[in-house]
C-alpha atoms as a PDB file:
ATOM      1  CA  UNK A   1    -147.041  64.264  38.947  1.00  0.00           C
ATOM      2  CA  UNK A   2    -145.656  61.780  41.567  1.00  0.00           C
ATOM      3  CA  UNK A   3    -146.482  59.038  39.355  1.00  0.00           C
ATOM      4  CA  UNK A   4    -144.213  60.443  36.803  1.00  0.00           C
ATOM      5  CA  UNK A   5    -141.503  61.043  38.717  1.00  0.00           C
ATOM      6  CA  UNK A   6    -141.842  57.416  39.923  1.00  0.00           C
ATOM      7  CA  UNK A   7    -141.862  56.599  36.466  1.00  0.00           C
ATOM      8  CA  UNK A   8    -138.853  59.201  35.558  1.00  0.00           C
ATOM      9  CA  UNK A   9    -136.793  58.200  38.088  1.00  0.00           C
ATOM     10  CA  UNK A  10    -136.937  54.248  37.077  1.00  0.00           C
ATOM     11  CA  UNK A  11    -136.377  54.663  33.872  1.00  0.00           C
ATOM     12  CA  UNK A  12    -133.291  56.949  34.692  1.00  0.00           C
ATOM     13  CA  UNK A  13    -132.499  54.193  37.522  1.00  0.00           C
ATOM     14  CA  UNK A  14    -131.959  51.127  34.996  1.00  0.00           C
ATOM     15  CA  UNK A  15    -130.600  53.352  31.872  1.00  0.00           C
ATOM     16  CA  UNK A  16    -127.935  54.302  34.426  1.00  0.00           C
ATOM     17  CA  UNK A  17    -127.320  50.848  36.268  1.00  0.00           C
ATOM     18  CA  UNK A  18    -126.629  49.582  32.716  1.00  0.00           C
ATOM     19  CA  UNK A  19    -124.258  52.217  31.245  1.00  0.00           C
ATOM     20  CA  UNK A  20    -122.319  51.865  34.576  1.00  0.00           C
ATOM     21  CA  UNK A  21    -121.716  47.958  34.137  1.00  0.00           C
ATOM     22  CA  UNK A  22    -121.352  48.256  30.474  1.00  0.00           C
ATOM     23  CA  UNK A  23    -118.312  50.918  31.185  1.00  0.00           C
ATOM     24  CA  UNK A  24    -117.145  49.362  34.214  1.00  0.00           C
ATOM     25  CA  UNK A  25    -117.415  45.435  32.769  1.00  0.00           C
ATOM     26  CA  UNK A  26    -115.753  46.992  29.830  1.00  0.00           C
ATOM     27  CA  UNK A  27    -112.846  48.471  31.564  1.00  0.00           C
ATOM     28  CA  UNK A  28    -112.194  45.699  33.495  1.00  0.00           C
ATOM     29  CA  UNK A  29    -111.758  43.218  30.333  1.00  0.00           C
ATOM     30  CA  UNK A  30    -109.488  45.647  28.938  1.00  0.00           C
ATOM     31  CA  UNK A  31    -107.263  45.186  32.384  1.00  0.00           C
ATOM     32  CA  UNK A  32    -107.504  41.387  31.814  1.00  0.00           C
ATOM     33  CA  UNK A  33    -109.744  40.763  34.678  1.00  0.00           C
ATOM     34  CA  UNK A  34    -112.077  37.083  34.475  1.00  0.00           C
ATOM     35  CA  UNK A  35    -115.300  36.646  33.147  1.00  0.00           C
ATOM     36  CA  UNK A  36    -115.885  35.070  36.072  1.00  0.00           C
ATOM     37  CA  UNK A  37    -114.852  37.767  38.233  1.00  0.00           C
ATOM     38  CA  UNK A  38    -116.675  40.447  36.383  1.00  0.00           C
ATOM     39  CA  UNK A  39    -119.757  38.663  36.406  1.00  0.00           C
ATOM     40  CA  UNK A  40    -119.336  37.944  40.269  1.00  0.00           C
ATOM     41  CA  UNK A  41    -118.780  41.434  41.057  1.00  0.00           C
ATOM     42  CA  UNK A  42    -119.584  43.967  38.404  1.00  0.00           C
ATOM     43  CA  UNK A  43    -122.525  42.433  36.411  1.00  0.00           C
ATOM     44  CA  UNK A  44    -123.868  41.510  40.103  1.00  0.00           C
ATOM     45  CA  UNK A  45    -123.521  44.794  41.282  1.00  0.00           C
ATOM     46  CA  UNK A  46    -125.236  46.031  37.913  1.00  0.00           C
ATOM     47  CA  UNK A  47    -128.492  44.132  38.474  1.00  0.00           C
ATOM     48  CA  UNK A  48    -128.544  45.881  42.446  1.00  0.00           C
ATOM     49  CA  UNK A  49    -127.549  49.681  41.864  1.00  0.00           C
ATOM     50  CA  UNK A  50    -131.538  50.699  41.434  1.00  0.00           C
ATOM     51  CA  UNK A  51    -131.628  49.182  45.515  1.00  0.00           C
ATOM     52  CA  UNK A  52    -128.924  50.771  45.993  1.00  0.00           C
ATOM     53  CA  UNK A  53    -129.869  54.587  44.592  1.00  0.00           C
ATOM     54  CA  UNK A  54    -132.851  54.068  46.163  1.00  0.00           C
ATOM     55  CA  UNK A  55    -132.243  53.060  49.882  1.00  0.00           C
ATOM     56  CA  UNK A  56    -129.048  55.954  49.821  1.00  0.00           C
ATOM     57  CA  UNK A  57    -131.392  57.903  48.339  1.00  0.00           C
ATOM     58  CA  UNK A  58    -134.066  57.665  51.255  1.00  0.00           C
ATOM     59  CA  UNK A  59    -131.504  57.451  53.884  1.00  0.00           C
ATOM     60  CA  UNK A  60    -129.825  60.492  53.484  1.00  0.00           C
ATOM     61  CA  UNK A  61    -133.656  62.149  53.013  1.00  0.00           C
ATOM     62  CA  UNK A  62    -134.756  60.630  56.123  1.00  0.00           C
ATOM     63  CA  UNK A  63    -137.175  58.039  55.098  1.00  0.00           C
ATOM     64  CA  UNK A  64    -135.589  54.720  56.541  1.00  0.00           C
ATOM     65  CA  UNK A  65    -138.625  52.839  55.891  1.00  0.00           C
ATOM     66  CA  UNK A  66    -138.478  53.145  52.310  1.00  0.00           C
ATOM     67  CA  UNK A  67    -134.546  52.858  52.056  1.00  0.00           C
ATOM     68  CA  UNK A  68    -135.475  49.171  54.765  1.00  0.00           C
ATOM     69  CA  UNK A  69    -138.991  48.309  52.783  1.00  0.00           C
ATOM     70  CA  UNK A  70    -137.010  48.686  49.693  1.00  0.00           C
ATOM     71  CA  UNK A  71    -134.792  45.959  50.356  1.00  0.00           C
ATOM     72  CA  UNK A  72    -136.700  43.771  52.174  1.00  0.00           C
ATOM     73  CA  UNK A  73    -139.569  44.031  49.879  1.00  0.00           C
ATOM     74  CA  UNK A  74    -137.164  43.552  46.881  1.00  0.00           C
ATOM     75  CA  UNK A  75    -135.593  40.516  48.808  1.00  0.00           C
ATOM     76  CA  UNK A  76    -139.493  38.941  49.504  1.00  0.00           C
ATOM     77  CA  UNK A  77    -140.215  40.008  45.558  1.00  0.00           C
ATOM     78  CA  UNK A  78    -137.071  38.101  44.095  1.00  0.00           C
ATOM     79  CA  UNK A  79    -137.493  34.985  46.184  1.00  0.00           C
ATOM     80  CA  UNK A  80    -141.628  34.574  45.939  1.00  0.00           C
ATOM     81  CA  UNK A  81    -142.195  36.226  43.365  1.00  0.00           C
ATOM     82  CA  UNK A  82    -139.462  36.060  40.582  1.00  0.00           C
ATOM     83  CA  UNK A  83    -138.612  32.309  41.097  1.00  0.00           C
ATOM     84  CA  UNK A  84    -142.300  31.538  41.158  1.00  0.00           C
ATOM     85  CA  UNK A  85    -143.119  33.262  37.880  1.00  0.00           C
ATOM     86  CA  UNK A  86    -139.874  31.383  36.794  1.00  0.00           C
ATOM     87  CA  UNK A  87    -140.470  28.094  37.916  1.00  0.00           C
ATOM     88  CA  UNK A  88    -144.231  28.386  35.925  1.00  0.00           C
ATOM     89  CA  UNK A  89    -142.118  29.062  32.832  1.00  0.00           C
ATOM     90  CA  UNK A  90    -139.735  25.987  33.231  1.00  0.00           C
ATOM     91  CA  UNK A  91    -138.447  24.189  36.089  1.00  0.00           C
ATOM     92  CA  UNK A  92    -135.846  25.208  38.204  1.00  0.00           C
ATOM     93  CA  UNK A  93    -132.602  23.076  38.565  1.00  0.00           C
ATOM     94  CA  UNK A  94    -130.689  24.071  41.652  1.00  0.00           C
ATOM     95  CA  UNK A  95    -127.019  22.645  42.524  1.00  0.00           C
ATOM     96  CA  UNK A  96    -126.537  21.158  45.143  1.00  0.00           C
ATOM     97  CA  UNK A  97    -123.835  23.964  46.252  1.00  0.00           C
ATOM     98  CA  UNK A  98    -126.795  25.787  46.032  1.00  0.00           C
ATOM     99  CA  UNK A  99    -128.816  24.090  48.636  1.00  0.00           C
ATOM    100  CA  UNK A 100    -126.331  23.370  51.321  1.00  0.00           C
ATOM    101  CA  UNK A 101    -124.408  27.105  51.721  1.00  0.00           C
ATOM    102  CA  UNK A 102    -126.262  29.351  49.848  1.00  0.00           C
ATOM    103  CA  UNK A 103    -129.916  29.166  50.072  1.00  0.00           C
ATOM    104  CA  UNK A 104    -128.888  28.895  53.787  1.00  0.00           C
ATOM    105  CA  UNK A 105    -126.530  31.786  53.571  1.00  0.00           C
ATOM    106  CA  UNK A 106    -129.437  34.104  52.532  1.00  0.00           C
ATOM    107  CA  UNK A 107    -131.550  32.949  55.316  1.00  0.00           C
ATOM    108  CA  UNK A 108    -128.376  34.079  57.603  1.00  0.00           C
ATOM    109  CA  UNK A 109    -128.604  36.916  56.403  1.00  0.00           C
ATOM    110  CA  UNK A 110    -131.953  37.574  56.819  1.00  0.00           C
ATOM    111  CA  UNK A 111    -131.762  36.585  60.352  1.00  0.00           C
ATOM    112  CA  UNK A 112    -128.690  39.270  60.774  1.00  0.00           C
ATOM    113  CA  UNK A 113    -131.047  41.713  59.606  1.00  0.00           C
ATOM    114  CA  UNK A 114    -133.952  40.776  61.825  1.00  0.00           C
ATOM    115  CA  UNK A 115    -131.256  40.600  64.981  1.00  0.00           C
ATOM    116  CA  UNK A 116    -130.222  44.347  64.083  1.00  0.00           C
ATOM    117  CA  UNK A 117    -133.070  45.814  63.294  1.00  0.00           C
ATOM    118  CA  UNK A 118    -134.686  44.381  67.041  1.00  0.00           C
ATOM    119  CA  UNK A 119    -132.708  46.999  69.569  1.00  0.00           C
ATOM    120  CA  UNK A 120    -136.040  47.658  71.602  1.00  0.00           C
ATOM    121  CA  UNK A 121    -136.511  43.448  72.083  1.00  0.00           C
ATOM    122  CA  UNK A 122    -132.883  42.078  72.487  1.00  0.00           C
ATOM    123  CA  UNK A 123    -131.825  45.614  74.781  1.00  0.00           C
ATOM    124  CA  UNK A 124    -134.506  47.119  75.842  1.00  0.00           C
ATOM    125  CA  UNK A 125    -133.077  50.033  73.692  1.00  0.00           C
ATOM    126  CA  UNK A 126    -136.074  53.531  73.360  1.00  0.00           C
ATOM    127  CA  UNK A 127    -136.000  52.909  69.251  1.00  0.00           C
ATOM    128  CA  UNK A 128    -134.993  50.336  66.943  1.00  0.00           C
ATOM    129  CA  UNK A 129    -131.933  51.271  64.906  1.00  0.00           C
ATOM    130  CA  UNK A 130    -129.854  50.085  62.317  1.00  0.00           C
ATOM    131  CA  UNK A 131    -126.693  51.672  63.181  1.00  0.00           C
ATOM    132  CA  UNK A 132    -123.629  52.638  61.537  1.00  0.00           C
ATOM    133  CA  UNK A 133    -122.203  49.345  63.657  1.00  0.00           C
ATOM    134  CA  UNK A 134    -124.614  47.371  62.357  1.00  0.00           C
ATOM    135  CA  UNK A 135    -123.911  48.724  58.783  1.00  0.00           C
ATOM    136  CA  UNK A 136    -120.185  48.000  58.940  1.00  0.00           C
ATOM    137  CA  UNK A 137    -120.806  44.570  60.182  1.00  0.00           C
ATOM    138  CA  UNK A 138    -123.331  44.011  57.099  1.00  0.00           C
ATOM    139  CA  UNK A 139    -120.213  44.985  54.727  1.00  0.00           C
ATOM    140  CA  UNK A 140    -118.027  42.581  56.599  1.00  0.00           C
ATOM    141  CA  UNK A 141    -120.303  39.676  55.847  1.00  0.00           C
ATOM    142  CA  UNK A 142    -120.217  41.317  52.449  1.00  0.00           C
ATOM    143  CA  UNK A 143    -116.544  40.668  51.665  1.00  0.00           C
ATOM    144  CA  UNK A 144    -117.054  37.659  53.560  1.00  0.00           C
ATOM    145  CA  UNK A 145    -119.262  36.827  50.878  1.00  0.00           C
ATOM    146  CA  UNK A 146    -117.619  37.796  47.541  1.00  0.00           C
ATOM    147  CA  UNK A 147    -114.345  36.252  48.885  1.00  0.00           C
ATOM    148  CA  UNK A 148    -116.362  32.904  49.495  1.00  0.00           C
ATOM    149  CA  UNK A 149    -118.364  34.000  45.368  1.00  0.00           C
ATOM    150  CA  UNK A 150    -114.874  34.448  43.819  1.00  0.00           C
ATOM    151  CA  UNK A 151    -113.028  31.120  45.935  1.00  0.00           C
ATOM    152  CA  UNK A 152    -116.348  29.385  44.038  1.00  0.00           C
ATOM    153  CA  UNK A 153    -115.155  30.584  40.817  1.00  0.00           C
ATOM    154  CA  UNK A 154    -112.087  28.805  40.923  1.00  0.00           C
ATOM    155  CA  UNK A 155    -113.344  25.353  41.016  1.00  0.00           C
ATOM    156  CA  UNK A 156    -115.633  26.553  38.182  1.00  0.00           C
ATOM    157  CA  UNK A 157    -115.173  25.979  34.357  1.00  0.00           C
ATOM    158  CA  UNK A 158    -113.970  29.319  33.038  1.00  0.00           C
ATOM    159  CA  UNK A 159    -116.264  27.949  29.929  1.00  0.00           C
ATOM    160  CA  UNK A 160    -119.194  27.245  31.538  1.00  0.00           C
ATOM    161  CA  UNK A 161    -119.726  30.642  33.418  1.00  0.00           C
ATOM    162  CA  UNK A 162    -118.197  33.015  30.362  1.00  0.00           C
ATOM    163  CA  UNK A 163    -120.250  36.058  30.039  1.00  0.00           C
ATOM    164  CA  UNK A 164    -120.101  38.096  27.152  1.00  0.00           C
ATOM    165  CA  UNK A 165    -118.324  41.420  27.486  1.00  0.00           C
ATOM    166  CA  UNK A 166    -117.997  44.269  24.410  1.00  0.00           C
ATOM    167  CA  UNK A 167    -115.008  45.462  24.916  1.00  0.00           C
ATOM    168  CA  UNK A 168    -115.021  49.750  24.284  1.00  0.00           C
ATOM    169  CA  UNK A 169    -113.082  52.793  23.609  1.00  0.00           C
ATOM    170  CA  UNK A 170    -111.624  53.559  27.294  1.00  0.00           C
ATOM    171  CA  UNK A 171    -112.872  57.563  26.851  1.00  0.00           C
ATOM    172  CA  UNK A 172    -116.553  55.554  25.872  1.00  0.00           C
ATOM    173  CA  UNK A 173    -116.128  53.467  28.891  1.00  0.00           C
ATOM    174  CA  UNK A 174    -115.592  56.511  31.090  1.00  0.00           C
ATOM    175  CA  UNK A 175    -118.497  58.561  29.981  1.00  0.00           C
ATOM    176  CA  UNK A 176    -120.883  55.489  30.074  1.00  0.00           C
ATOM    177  CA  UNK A 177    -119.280  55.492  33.630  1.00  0.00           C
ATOM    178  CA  UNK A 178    -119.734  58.849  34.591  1.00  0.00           C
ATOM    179  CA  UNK A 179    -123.196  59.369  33.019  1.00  0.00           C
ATOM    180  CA  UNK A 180    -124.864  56.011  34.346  1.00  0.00           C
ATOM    181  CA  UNK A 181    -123.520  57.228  37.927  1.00  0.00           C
ATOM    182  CA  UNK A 182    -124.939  60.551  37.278  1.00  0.00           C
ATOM    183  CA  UNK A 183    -128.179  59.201  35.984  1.00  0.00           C
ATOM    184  CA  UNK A 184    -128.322  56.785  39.154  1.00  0.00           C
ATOM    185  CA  UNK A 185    -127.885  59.821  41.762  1.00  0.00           C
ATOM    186  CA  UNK A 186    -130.537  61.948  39.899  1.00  0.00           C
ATOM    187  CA  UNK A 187    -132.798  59.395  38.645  1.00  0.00           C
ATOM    188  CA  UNK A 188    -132.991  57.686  42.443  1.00  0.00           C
ATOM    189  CA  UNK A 189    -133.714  60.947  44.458  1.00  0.00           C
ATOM    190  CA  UNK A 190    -136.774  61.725  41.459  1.00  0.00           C
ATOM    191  CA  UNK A 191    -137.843  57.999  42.196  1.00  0.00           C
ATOM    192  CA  UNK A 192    -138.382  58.528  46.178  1.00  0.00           C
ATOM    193  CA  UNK A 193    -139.451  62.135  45.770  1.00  0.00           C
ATOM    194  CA  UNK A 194    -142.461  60.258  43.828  1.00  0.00           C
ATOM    195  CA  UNK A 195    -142.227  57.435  46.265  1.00  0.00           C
ATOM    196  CA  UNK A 196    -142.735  59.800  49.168  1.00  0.00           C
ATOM    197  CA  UNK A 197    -145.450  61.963  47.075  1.00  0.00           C
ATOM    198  CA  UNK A 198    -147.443  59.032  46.619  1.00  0.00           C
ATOM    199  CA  UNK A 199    -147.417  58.134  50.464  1.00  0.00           C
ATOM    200  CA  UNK A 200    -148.237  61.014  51.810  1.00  0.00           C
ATOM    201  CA  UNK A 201    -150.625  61.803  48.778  1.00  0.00           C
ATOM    202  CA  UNK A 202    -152.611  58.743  49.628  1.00  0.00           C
ATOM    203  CA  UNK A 203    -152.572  58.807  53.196  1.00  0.00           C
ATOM    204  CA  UNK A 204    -149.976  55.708  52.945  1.00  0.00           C
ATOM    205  CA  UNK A 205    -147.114  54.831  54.936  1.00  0.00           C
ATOM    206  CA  UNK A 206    -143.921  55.203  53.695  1.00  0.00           C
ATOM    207  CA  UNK A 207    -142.928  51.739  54.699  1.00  0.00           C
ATOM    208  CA  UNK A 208    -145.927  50.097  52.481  1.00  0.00           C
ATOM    209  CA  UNK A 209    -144.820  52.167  49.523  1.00  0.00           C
ATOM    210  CA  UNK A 210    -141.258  50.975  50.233  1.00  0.00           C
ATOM    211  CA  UNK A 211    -142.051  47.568  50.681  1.00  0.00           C
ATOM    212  CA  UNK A 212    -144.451  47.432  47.261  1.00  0.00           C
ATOM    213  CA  UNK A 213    -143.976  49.594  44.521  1.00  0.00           C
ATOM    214  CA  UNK A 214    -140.871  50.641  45.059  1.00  0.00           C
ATOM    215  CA  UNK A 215    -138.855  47.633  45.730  1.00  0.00           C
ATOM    216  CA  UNK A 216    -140.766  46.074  42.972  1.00  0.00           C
ATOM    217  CA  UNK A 217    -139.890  48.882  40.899  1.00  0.00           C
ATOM    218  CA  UNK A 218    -136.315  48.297  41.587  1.00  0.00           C
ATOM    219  CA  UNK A 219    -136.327  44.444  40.826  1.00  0.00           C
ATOM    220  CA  UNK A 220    -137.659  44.832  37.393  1.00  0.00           C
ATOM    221  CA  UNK A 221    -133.923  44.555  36.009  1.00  0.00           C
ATOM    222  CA  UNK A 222    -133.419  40.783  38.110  1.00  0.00           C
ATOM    223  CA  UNK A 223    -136.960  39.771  37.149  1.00  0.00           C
ATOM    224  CA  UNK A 224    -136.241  40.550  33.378  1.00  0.00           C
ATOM    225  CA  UNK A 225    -132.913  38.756  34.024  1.00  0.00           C
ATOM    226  CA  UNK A 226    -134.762  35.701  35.217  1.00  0.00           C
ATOM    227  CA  UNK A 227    -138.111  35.705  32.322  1.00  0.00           C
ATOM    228  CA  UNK A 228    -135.275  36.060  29.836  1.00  0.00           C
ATOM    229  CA  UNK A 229    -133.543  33.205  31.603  1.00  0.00           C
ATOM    230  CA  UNK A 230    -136.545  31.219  31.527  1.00  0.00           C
ATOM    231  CA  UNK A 231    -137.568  31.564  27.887  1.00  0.00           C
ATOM    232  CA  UNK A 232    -133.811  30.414  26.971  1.00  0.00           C
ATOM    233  CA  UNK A 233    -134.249  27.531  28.066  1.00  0.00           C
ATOM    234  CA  UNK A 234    -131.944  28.217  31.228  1.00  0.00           C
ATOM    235  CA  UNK A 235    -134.373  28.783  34.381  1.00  0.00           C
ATOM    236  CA  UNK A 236    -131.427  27.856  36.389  1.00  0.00           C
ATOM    237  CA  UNK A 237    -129.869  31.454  35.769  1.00  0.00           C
ATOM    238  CA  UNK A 238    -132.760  32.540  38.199  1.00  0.00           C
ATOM    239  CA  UNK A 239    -131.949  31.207  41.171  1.00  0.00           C
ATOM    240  CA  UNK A 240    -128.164  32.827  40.938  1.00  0.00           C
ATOM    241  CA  UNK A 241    -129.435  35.823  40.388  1.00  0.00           C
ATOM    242  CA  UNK A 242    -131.941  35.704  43.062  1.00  0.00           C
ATOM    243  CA  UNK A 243    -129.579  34.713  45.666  1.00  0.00           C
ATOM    244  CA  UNK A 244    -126.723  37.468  44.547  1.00  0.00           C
ATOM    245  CA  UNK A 245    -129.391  39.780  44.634  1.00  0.00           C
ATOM    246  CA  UNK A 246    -130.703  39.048  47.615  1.00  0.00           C
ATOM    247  CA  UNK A 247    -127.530  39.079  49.408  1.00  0.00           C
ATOM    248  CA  UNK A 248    -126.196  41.805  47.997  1.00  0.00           C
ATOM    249  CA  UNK A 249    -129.150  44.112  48.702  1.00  0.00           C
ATOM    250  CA  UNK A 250    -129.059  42.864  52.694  1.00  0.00           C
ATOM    251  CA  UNK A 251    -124.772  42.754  53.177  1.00  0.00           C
ATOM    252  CA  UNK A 252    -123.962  45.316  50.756  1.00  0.00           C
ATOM    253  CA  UNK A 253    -126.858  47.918  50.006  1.00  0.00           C
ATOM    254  CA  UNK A 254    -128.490  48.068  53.283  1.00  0.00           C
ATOM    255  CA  UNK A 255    -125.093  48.335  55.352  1.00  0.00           C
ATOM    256  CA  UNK A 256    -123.860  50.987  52.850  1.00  0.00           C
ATOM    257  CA  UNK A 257    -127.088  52.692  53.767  1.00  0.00           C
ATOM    258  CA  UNK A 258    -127.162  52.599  57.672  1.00  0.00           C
ATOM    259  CA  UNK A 259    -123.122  53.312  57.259  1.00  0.00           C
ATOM    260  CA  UNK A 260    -124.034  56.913  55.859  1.00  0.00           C
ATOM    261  CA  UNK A 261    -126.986  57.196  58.270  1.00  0.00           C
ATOM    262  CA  UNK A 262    -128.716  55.252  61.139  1.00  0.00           C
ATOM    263  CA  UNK A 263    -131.750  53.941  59.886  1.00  0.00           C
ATOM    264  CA  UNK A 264    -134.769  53.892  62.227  1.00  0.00           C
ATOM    265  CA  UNK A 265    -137.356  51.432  61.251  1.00  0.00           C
ATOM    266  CA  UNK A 266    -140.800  52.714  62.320  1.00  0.00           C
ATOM    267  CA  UNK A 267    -143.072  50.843  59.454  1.00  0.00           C
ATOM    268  CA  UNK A 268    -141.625  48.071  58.714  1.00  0.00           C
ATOM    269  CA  UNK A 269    -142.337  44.978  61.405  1.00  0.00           C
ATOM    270  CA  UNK A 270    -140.746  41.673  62.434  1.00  0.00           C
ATOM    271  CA  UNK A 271    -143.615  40.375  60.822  1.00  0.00           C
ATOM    272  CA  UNK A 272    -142.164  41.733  57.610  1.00  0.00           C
ATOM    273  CA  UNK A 273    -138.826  40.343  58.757  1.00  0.00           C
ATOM    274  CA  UNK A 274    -139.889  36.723  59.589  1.00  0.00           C
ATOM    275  CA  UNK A 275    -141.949  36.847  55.869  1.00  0.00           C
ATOM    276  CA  UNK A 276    -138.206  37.400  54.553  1.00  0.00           C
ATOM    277  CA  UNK A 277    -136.955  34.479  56.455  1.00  0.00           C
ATOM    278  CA  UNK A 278    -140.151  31.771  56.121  1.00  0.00           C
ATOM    279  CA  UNK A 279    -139.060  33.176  51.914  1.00  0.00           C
ATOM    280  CA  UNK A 280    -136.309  31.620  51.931  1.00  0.00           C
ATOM    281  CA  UNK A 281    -136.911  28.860  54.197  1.00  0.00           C
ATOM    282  CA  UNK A 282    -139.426  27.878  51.846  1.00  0.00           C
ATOM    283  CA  UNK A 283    -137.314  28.184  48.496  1.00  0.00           C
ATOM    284  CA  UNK A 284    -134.808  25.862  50.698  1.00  0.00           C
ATOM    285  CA  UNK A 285    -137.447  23.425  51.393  1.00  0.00           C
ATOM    286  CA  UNK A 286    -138.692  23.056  48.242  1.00  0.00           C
ATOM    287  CA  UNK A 287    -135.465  22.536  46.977  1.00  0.00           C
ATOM    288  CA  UNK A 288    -134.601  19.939  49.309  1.00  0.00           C
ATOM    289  CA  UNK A 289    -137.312  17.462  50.099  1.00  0.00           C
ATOM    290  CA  UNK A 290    -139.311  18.376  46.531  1.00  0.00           C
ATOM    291  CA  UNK A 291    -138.235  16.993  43.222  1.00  0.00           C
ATOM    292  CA  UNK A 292    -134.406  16.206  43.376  1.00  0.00           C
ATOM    293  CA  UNK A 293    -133.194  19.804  43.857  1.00  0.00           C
ATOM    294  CA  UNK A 294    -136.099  20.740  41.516  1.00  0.00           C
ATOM    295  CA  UNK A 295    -138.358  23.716  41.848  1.00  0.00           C
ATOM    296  CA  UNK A 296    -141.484  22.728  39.667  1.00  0.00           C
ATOM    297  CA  UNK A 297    -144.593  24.279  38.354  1.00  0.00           C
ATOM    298  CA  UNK A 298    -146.629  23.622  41.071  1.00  0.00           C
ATOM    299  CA  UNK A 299    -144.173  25.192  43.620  1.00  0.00           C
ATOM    300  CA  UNK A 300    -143.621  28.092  41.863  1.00  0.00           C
ATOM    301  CA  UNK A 301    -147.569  28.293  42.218  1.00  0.00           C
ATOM    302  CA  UNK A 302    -147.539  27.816  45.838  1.00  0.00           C
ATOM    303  CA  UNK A 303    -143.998  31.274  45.664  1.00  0.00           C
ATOM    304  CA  UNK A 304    -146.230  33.419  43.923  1.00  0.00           C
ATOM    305  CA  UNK A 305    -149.112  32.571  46.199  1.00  0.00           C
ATOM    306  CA  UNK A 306    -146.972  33.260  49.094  1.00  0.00           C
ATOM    307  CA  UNK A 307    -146.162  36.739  47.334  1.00  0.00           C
ATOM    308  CA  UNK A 308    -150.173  37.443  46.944  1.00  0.00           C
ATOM    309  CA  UNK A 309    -150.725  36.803  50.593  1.00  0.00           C
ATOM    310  CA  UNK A 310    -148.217  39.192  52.307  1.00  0.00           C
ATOM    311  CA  UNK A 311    -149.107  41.945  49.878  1.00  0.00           C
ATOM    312  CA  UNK A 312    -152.861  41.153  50.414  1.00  0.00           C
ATOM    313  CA  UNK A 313    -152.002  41.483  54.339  1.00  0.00           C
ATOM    314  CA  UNK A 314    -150.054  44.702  53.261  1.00  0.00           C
ATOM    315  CA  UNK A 315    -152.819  46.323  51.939  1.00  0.00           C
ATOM    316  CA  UNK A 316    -155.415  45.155  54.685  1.00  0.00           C
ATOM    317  CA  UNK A 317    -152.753  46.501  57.263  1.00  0.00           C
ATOM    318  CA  UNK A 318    -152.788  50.010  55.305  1.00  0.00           C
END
């Protein structure tokens, strides 16, 4: 039964996440917003509401390590995993943009999180905590972020980042609105009651579920994204939606979540932290000294390798 709520509870997840950026995406054409814009901020946000149901979800029910594992499981996923599969498909231009502020922005961010999550190290705090300070300050490097995304756009070609938008009837737009946001709420509190059913069914902790199936559960819309990418013939697509993703989940989902609740990390580890980091260290070093800003085959070998070896260690931990 936990299974299919799991399963429920995705499918709900995604059907929502894409009648809210169909309705919102479609709402904002109609006021004359930028392709560019709406792909920065709406479609973005699209590919990173089944995080975000999720880790509110298991916030405000208590379970921290699922609404933490989710992320940084999804964040380890999307950089070892999704680029990897990727780069095996075709290889993987990245800009040089890309390379210099970036790539190094998400391993900022990553750091962030391992500073706030590290109370009981840094200040001899009783608990680790991710507090509603810490939270806020995670949003502020979010609009840090989508001012620095939307500055970017500018000096872009309005052509050469166009995304396609179908324009709707504005009552259509609402209701795809207000039933994807519905199906979100609903669909994410099935998913972790079968999330937390499984742990406890199994003997599991809740931060191993978090950090496996349920934050790759949650980045089957960016790993679609990126296969779909691939097979195009535009593998580049991946790494921009790994690196939104990624950033979004840490800046924006997680300090939405510890904003509406402290989160107290119990499961989840600074060796899980550091794997984030050495993640994106590595996708950064690959794309430096490697193939002239190239991820190739063999790298994306060595990602999902890399992927296989934490959750191996995951499992042995269990």
């Amino acid at each position: 039964m936990n299974i299919l709520y799991l399963i429920i509870g995705l499918i709900l997840i995604i059907l929502g996440a894409n009648g809210l950026t169909d309705g919102a995406a479609s709402i904002a054409k109609k006021l004359k917003i930028s392709s560019l814009v709406i792909g920065l901020t709406i479609v973005g946000f699209g590919t990173s509401t089944p995080e975000l149901s999720v880790s509110i979800s298991s916030a405000l029910k208590g379970s921290a390590d699922i609404a933490i594992g989710n992320i940084v499981g999804s964040n380890i996923f999307n950089t070892l995993f999704i680029v990897g599969c990727t780069a095996m498909i075709a290889p993987i231009v990245i800009t040089r943009n890309t390379i210099r502020r970036e790539i190094p922005l998400c391993i900022l961010a990553s750091v962030v999180l391992l500073i706030c999550a590290n109370d009981v190290f840094l200040d001899h705090a009783p608990m680790n905590v991710i507090s509603s300070t810490d939270g806020l300050i995670l949003l502020c490097f979010f609009v840090i972020f989508i001012g620095y995304s939307i500055a970017i756009s500018k000096n872009t070609s309005e052509s050469t980042a166009e995304i396609e938008v179908k324009v709707l009837p504005l009552w259509k737009s609402i209701t795809f609105i207000v039933l994807g946001l519905a199906a979100l709420i609903f669909g994410g509190q099935i998913f972790v009651n079968g999330a937390i059913g499984i742990a406890r069914g199994m003997g599991i902790s809740e931060a191993v579920i978090g950090v496996t199936i349920v934050a790759v559960g949650t980045s089957l819309p960016e790993l679609a994204t990126s296969v779909v990418a691939a097979l195009k013939k535009n593998p580049e697509i991946a790494i921009g939606n790994v690196i939104g993703s990624n950033l979004f989940n840490i800046f924006f989902i997680l300090g939405c979540s510890a904003t509406v609740t402290p989160l107290f990390p119990k499961g989840i580890s600074n060796f899980d932290f550091l794997w984030l980091i050495a993640s994106s260290v590595l996708l950064w070093f690959f794309g430096l000294f490697f193939g002239k800003r190239i991820i190739m085959r063999f790298e994306g070998i060595i990602l999902l390798l890399a992927w296989v070896v934490y959750t191996a260690w995951l499992i042995i931990r269990m």
